[in-house]
N, C-alpha and C. Protein backbone atom coordinates (compact mmCIF):
# COMPACT_ATOMS: atom_id res chain seq x y z
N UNK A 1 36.58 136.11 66.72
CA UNK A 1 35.31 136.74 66.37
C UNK A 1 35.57 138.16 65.86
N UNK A 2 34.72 138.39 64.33
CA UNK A 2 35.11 139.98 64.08
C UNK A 2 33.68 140.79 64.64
N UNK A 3 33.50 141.32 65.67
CA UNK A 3 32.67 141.89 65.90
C UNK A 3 32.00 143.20 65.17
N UNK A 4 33.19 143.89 64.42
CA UNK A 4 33.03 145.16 64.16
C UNK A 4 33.93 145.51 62.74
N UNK A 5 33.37 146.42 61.79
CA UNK A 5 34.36 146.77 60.84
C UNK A 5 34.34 148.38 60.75
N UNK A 6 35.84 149.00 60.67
CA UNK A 6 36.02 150.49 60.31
C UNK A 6 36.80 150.85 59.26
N UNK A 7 36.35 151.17 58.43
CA UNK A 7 37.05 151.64 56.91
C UNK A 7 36.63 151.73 55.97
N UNK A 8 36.94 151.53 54.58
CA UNK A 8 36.80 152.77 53.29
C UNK A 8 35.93 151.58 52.68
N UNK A 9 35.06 151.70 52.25
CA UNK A 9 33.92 151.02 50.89
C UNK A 9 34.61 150.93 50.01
N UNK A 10 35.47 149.64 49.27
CA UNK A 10 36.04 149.75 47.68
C UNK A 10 35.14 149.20 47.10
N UNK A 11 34.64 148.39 47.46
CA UNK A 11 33.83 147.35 46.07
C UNK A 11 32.09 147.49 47.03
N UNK A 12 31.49 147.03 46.01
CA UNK A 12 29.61 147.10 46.34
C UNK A 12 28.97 146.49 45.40
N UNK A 13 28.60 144.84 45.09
CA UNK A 13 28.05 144.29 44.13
C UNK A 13 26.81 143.86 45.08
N UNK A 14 25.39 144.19 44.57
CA UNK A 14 23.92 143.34 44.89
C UNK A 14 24.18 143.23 46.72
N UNK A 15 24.14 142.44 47.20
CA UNK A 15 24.44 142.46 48.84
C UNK A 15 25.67 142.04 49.48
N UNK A 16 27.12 142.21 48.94
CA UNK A 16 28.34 142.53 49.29
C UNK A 16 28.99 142.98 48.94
N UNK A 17 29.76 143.86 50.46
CA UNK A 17 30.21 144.88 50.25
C UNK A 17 31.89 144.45 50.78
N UNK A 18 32.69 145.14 50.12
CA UNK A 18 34.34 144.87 50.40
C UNK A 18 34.51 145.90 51.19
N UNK A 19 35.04 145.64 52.49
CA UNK A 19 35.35 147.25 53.16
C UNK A 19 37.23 147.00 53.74
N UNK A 20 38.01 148.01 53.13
CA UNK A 20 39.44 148.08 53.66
C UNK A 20 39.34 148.52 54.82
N UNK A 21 40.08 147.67 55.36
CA UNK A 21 40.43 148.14 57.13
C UNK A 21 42.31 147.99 57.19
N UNK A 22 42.68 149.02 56.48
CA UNK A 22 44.43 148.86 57.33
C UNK A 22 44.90 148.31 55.73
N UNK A 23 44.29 148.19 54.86
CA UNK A 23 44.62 147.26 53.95
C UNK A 23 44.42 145.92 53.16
N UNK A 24 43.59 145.32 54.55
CA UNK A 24 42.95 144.23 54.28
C UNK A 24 41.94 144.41 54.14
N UNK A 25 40.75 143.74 52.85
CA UNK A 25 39.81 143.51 52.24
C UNK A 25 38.71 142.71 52.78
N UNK A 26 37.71 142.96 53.35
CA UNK A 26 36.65 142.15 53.69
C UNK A 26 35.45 142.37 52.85
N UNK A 27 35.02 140.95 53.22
CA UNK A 27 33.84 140.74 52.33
C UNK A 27 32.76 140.90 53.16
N UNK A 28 31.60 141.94 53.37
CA UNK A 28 30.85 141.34 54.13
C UNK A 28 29.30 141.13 53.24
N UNK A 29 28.35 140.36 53.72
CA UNK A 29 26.93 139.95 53.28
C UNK A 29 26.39 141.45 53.65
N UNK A 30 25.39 141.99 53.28
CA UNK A 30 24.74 143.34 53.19
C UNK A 30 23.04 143.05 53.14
N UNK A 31 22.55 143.19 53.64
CA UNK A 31 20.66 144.02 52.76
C UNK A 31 20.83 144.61 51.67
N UNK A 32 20.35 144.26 51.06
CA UNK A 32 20.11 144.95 49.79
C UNK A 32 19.74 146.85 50.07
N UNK A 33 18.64 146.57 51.23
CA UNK A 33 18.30 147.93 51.78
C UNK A 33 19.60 148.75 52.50
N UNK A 34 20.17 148.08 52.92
CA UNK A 34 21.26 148.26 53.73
C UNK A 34 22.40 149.08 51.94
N UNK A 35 22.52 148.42 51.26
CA UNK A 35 23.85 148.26 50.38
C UNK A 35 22.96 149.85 49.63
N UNK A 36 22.04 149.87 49.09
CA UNK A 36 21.42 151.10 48.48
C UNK A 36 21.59 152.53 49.26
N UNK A 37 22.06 152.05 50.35
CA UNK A 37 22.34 153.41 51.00
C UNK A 37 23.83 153.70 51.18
N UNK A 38 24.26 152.75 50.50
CA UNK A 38 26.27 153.04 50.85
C UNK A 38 26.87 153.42 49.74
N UNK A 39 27.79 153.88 49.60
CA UNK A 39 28.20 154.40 48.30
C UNK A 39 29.96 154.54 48.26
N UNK A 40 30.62 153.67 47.37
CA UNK A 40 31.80 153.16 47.39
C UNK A 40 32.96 154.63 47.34
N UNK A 41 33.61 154.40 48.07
CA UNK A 41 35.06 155.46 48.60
C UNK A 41 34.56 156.12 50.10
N UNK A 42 33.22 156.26 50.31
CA UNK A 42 33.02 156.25 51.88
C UNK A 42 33.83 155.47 53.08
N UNK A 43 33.66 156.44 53.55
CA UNK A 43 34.37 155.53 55.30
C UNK A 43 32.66 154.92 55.84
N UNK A 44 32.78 153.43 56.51
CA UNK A 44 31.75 153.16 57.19
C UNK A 44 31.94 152.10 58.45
N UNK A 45 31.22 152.12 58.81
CA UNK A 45 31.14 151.36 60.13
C UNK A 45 30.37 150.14 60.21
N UNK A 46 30.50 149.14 60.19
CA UNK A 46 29.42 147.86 60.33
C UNK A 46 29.89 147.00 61.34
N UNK A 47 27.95 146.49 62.16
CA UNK A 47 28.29 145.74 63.44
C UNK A 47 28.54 144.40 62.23
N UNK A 48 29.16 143.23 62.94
CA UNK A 48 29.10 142.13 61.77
C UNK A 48 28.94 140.78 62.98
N UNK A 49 28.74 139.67 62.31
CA UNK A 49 28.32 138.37 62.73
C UNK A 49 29.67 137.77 61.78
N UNK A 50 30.23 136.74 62.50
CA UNK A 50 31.18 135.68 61.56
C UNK A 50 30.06 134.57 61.78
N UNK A 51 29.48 133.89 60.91
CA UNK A 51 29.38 132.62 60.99
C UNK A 51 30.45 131.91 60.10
N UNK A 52 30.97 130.74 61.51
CA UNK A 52 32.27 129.48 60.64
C UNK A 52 31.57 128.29 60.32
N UNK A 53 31.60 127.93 59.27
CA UNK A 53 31.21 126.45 59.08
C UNK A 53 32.35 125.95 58.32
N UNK A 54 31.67 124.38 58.69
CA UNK A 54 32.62 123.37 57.73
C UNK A 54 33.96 123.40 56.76
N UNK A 55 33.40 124.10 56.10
CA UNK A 55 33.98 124.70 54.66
C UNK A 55 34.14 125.93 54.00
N UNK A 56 33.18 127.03 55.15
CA UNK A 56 33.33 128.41 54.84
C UNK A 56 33.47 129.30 56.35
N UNK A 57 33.77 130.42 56.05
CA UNK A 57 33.62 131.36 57.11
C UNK A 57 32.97 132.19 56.29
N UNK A 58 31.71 133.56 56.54
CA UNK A 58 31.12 134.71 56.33
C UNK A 58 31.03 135.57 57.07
N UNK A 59 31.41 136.69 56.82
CA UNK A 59 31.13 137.79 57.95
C UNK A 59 29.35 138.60 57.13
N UNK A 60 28.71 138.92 57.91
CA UNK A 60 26.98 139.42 57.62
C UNK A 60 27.50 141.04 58.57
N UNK A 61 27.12 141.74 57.66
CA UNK A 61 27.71 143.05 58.26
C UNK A 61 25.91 144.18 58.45
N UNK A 62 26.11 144.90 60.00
CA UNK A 62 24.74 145.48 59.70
C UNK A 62 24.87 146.79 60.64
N UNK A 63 23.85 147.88 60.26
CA UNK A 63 24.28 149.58 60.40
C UNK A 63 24.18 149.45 61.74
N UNK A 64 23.72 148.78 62.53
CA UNK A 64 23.36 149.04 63.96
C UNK A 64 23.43 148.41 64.74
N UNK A 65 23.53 148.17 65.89
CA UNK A 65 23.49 147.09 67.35
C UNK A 65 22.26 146.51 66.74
N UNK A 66 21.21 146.90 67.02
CA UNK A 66 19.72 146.45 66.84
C UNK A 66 19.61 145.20 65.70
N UNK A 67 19.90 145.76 64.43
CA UNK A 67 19.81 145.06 63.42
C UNK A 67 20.65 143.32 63.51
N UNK A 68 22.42 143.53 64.33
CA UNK A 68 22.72 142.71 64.52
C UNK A 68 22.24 141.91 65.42
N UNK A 69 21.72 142.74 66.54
CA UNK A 69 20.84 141.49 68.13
C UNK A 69 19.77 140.57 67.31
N UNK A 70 18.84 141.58 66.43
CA UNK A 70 17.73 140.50 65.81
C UNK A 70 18.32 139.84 64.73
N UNK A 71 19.40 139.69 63.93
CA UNK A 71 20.12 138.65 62.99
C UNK A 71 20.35 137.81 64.33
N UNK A 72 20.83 137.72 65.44
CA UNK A 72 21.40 136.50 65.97
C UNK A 72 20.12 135.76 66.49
N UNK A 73 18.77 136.51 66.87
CA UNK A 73 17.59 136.03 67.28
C UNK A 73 16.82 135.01 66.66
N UNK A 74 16.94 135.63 65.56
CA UNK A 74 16.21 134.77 64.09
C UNK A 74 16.73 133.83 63.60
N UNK A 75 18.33 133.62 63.97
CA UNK A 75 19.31 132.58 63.66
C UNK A 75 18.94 131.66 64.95
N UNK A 76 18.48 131.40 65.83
CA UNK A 76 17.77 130.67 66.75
C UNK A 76 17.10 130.08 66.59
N UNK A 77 15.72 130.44 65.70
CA UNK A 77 14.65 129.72 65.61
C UNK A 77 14.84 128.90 63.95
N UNK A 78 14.26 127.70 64.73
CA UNK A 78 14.58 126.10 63.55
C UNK A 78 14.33 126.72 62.52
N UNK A 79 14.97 126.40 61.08
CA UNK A 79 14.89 126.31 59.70
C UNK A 79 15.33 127.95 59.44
N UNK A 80 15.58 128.64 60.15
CA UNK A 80 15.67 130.05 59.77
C UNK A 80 17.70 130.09 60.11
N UNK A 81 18.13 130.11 58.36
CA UNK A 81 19.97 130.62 58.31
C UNK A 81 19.85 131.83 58.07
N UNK A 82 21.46 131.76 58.09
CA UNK A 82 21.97 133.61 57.88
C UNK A 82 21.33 133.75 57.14
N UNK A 83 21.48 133.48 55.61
CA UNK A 83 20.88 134.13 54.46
C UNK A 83 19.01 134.53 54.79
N UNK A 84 18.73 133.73 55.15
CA UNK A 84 17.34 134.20 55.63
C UNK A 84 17.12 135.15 56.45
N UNK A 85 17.67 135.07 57.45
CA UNK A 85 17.68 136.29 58.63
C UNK A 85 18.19 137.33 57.92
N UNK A 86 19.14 137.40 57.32
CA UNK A 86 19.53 138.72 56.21
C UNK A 86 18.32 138.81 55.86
N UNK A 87 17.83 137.94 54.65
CA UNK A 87 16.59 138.28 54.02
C UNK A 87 15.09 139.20 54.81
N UNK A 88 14.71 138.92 56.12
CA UNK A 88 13.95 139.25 56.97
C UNK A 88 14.48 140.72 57.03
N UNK A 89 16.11 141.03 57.65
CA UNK A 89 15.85 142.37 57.88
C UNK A 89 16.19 143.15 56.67
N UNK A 90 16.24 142.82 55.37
CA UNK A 90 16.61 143.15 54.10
C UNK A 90 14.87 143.67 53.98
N UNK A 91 13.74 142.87 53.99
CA UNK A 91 12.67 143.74 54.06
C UNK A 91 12.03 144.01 54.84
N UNK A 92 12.40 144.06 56.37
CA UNK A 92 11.36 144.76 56.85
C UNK A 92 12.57 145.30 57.97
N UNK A 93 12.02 146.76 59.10
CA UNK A 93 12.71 147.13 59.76
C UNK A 93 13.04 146.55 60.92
N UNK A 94 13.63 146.79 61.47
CA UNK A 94 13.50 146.38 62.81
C UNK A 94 12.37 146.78 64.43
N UNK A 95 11.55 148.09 63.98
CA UNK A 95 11.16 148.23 64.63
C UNK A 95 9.89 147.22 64.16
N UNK A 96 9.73 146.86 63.05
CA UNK A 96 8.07 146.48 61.97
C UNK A 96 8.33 144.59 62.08
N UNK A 97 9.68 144.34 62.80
CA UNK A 97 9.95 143.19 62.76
C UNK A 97 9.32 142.72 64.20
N UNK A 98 9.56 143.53 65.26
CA UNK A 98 9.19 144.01 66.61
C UNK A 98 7.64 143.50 66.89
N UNK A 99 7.08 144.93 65.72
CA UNK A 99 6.07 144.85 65.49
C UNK A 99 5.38 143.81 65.65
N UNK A 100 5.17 142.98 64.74
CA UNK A 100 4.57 141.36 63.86
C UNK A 100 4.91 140.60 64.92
N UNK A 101 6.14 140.36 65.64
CA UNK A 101 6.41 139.90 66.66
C UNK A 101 5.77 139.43 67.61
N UNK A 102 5.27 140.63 68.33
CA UNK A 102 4.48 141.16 69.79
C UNK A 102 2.80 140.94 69.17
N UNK A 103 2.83 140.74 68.01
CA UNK A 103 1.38 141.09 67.61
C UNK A 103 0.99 139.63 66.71
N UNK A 104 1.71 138.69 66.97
CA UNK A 104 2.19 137.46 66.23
C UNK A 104 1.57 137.42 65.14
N UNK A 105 1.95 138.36 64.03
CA UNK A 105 1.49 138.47 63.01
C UNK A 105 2.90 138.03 61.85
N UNK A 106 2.44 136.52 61.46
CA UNK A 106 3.47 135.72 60.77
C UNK A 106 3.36 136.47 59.03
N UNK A 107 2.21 136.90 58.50
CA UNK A 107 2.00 137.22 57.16
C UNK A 107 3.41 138.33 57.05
N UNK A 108 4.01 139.38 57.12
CA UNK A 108 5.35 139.86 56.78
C UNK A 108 6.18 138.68 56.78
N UNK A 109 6.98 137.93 57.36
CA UNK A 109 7.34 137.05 57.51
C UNK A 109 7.64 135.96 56.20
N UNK A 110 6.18 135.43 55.68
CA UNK A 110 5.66 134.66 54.60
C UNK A 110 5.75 135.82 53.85
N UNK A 111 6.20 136.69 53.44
CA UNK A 111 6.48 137.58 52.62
C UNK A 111 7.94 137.43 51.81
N UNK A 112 8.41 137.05 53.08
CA UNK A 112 10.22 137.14 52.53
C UNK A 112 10.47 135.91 51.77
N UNK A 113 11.49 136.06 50.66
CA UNK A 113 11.83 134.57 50.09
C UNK A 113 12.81 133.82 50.65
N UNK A 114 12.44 132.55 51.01
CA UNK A 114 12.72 131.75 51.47
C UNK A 114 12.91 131.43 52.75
N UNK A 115 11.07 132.18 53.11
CA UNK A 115 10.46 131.86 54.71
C UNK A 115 9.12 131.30 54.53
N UNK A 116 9.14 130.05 54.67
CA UNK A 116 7.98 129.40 54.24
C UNK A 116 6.62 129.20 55.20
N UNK A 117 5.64 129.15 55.43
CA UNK A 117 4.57 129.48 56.17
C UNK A 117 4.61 128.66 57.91
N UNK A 118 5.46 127.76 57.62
CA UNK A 118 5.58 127.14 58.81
C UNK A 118 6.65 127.82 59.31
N UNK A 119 7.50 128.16 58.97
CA UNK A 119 9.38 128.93 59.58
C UNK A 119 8.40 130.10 59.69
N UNK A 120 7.27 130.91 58.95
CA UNK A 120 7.39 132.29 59.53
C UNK A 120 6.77 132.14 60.52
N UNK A 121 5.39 131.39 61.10
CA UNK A 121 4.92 131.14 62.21
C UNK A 121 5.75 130.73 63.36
N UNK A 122 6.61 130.05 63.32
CA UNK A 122 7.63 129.71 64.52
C UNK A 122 8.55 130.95 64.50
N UNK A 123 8.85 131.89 63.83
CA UNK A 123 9.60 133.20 64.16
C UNK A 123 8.49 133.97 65.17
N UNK A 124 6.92 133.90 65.14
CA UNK A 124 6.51 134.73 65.61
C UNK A 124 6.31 134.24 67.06
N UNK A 125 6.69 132.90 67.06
CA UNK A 125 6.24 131.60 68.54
C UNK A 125 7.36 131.62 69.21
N UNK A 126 8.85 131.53 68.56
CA UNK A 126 10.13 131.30 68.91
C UNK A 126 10.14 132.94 69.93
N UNK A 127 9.89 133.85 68.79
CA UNK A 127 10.57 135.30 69.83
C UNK A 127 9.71 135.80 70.29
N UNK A 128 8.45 135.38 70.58
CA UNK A 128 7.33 136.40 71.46
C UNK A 128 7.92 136.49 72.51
N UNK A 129 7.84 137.62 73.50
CA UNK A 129 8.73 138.37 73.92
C UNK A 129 10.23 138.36 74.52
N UNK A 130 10.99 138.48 73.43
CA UNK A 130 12.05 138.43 73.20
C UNK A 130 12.02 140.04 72.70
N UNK A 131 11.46 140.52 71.92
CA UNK A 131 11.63 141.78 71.09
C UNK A 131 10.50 143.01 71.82
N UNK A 132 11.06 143.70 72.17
CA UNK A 132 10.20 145.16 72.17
C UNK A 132 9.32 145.64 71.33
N UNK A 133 8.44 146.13 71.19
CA UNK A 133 8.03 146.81 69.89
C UNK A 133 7.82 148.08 70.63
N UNK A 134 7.66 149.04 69.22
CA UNK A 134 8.11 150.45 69.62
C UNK A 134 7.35 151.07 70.36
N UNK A 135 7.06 151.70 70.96
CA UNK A 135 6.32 152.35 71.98
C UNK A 135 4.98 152.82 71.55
N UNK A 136 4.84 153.69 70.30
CA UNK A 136 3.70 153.92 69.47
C UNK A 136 2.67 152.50 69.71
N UNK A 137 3.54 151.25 69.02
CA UNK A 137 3.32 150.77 68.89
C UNK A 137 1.86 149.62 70.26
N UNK A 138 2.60 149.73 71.54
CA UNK A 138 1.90 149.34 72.26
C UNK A 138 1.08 150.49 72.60
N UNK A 139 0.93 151.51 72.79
CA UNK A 139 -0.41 152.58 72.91
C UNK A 139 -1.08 152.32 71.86
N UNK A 140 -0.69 152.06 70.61
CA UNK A 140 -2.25 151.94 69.80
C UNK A 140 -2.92 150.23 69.80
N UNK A 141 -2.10 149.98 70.59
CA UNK A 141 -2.58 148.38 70.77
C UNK A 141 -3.21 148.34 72.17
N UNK A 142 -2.95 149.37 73.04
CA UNK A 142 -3.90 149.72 74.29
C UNK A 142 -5.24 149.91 73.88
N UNK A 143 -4.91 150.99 73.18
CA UNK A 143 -6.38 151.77 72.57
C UNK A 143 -7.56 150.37 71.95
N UNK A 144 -6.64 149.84 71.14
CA UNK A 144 -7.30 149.05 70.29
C UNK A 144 -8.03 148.19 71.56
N UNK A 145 -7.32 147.34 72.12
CA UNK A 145 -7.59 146.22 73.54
C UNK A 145 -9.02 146.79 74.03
N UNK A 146 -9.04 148.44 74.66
CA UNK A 146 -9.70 149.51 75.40
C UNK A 146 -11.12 149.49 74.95
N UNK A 147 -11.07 149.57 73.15
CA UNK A 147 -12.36 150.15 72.63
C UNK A 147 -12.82 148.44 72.27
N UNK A 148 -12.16 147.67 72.31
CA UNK A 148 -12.48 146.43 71.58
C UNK A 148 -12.56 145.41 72.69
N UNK A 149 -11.68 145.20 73.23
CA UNK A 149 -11.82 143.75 74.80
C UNK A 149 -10.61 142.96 73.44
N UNK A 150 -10.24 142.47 74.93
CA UNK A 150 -9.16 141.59 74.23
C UNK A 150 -9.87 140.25 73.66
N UNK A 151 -9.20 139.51 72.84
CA UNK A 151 -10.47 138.19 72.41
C UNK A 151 -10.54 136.96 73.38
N UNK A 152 -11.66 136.74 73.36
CA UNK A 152 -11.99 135.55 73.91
C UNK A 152 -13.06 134.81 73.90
N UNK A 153 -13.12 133.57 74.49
CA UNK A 153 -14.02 132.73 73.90
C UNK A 153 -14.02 132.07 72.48
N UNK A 154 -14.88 132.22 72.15
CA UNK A 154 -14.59 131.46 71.06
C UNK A 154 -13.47 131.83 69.61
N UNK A 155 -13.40 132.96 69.67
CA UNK A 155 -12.50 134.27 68.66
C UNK A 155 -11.02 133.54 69.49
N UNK A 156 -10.66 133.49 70.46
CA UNK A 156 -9.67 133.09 71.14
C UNK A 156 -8.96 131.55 70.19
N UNK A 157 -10.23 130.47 70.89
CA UNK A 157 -10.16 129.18 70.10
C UNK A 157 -9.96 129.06 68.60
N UNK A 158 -10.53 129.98 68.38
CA UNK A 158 -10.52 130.04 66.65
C UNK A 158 -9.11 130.28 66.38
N UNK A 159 -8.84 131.31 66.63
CA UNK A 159 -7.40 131.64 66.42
C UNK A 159 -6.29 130.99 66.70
N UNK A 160 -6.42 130.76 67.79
CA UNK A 160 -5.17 129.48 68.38
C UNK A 160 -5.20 128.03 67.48
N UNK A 161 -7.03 127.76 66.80
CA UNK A 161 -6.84 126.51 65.95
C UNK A 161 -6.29 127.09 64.65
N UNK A 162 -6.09 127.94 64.55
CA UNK A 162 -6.00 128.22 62.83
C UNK A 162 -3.91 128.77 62.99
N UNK A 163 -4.00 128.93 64.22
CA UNK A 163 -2.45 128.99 64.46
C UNK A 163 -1.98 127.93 64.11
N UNK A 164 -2.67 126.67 64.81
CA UNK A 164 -1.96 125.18 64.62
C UNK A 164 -2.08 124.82 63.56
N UNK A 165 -3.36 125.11 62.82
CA UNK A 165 -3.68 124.32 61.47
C UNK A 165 -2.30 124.85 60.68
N UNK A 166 -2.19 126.15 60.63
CA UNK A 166 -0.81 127.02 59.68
C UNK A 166 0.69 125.97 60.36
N UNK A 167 0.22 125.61 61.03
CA UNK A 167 1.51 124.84 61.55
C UNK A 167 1.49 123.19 61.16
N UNK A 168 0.44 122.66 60.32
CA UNK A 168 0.73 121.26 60.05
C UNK A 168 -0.13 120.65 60.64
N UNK A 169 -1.27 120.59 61.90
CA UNK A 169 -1.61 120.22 62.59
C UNK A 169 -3.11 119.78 61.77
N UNK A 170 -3.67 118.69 62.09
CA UNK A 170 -4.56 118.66 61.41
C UNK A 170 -5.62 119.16 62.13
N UNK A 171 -7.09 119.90 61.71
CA UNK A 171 -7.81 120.58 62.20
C UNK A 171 -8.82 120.36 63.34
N UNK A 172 -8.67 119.20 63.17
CA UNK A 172 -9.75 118.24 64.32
C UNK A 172 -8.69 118.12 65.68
N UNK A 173 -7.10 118.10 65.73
CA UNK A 173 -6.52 118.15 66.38
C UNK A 173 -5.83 118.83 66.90
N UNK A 174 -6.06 119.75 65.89
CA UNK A 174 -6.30 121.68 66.59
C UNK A 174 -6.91 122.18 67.14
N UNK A 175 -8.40 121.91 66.93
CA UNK A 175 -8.94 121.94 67.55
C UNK A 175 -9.83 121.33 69.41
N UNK A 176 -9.20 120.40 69.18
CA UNK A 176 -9.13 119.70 70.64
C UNK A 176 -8.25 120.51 71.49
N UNK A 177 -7.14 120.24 70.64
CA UNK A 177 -6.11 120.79 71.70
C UNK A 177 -6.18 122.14 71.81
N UNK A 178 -6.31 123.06 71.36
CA UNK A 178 -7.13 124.67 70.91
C UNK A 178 -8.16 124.53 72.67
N UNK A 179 -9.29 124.15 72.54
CA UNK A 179 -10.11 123.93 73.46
C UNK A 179 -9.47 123.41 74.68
N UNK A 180 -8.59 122.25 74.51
CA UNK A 180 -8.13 122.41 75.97
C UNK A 180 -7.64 123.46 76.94
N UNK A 181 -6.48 123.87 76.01
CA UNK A 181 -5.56 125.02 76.65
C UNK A 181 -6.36 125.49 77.16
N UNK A 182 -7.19 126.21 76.48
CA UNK A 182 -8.14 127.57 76.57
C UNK A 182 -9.19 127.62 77.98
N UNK A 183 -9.51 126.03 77.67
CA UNK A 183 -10.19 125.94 78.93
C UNK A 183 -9.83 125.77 80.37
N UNK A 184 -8.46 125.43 80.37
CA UNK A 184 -7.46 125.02 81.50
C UNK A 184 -7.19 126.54 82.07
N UNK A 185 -7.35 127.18 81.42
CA UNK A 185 -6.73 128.52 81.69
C UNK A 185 -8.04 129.64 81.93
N UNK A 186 -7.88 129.69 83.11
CA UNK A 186 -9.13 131.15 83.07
C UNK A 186 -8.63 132.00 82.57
N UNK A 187 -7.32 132.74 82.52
CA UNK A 187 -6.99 134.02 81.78
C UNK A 187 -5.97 133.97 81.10
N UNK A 188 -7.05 132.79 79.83
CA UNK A 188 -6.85 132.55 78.52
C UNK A 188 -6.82 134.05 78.12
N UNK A 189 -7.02 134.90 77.97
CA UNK A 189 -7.22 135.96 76.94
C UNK A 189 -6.36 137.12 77.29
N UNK A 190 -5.69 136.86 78.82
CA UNK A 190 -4.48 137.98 79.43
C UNK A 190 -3.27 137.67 78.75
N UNK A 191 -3.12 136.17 78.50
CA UNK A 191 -1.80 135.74 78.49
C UNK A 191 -1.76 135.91 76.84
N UNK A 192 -2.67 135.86 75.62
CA UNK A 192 -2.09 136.54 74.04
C UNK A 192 -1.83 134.92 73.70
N UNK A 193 -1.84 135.00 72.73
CA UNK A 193 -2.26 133.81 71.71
C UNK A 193 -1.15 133.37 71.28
N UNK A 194 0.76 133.92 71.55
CA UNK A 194 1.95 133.38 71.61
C UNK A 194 2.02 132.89 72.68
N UNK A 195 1.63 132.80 73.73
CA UNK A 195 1.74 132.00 75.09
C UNK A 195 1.03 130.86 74.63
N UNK A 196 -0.59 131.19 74.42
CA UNK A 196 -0.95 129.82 74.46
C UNK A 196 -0.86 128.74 73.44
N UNK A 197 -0.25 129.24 72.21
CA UNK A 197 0.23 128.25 71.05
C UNK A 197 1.60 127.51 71.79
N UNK A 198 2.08 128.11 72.50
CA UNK A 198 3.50 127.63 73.05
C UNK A 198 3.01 126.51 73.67
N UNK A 199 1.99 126.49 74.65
CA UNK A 199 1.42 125.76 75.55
C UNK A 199 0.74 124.44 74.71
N UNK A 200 0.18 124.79 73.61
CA UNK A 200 -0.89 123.96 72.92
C UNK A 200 0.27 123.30 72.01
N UNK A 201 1.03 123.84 71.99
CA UNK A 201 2.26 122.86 71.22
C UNK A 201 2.89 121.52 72.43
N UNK A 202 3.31 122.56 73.27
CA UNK A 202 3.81 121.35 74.65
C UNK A 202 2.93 120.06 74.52
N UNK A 203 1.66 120.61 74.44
CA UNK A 203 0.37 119.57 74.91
C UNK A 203 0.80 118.68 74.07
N UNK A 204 0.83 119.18 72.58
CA UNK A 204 0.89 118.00 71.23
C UNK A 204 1.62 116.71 71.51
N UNK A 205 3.21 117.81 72.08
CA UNK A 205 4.14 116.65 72.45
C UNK A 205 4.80 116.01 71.01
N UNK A 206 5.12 115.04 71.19
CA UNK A 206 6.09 114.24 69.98
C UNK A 206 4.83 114.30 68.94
N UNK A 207 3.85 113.99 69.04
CA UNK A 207 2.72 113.88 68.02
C UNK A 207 3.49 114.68 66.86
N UNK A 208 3.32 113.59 65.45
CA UNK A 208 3.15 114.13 64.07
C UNK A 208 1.75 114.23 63.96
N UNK A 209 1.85 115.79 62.73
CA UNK A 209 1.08 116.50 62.05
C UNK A 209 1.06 115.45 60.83
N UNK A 210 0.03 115.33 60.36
CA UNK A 210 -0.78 114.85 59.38
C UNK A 210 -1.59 115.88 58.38
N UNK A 211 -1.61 115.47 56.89
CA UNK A 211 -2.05 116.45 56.19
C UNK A 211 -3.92 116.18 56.31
């Protein structure tokens, strides 16, 4: 496993970067955001990921602990590869990834190419809390909770059916199952609408989605 790279930037094309270590030449995968900030004959430092397959090995190289913990996170959840998980933190940060996360807000997500509306919804189902979000971040989501009430009732149901519907589910059977959870649960509205999609998925079970 190469965990880590230290040495000189020779080469920098689009999102890989060649970095000498001792002499030897590595290739690693980059962000685009990441590669715009490096600039070739520099000394640099990158955390890196080897993924080995079949027929290839890649090293995915990234500025920080952080950046690499959430590449291995996102490589977890179904249909989401390296190149994608690159792609995710190529546009958005890590704290804004956090963000969307905790707040299961899949639209950033469906932003990136080649994260399609069902893979970005299961990124936000797969890592609910798994990720921190930044501290700002939960005080203005206090505030918000404070002046507003958290949702429930029917705003609750709604949401949890329109979670499933984005997930394949057909709407009549989103809605059932939407209503069950919700009702099984008195504090439907403590536990946040990534718990109970988790739950309303269990329920589904093997059941195929139908268009």
């Amino acid at each position: 496993m190469i965990a880590s790279l230290r040495g000189t930037l020779i080469a920098l094309s689009g999102g890989r970067a060649v970095v000498d270590v001792h002499g030897v030449g590595y290739a690693v995968a980059v962000t685009e955001r990441h590669a715009r900030a490096l600039r070739v004959g520099e000394s640099i430092e990158l955390h890196t990921a080897l993924i080995v397959r079949e027929d290839d090995m890649s090293l995915f190289g990234f500025l920080g602990a952080d950046e690499l913990a959430i590449f291995e996170l996102l490589r977890t959840v179904s249909g989401v590869g390296p190149k994608s998980a690159l792609g995710v933190l190529g546009a958005m940060e890590p704290g804004s990834i956090a963000r969307a996360i905790a707040e299961g807000d899949d639209a950033p997500f469906r932003a990136v190419s080649g994260i399609g509306p069902k893979t970005a919804k299961l990124i936000t189902v797969s890592l609910a809390g798994k990720l921190v979000a930044p501290r700002e971040t939960s005080a203005s989501a206090s505030t918000s909770e404070s002046s507003h009430g958290a949702p429930q009732g029917a705003q609750l149901r709604a949401d949890l059916t329109a979670a499933l519907t984005g997930l394949g589910w057909p709407e009549r059977t989103a809605v059932e199952v939407a209503t069950s959870v919700i009702d099984d649960e008195p504090e439907a509205a403590a536990l946040g609408l990534p718990v109970l999609l988790r739950r309303a998925l269990a329920e589904l079970g093997p059941r195929r989605s139908t268009s």
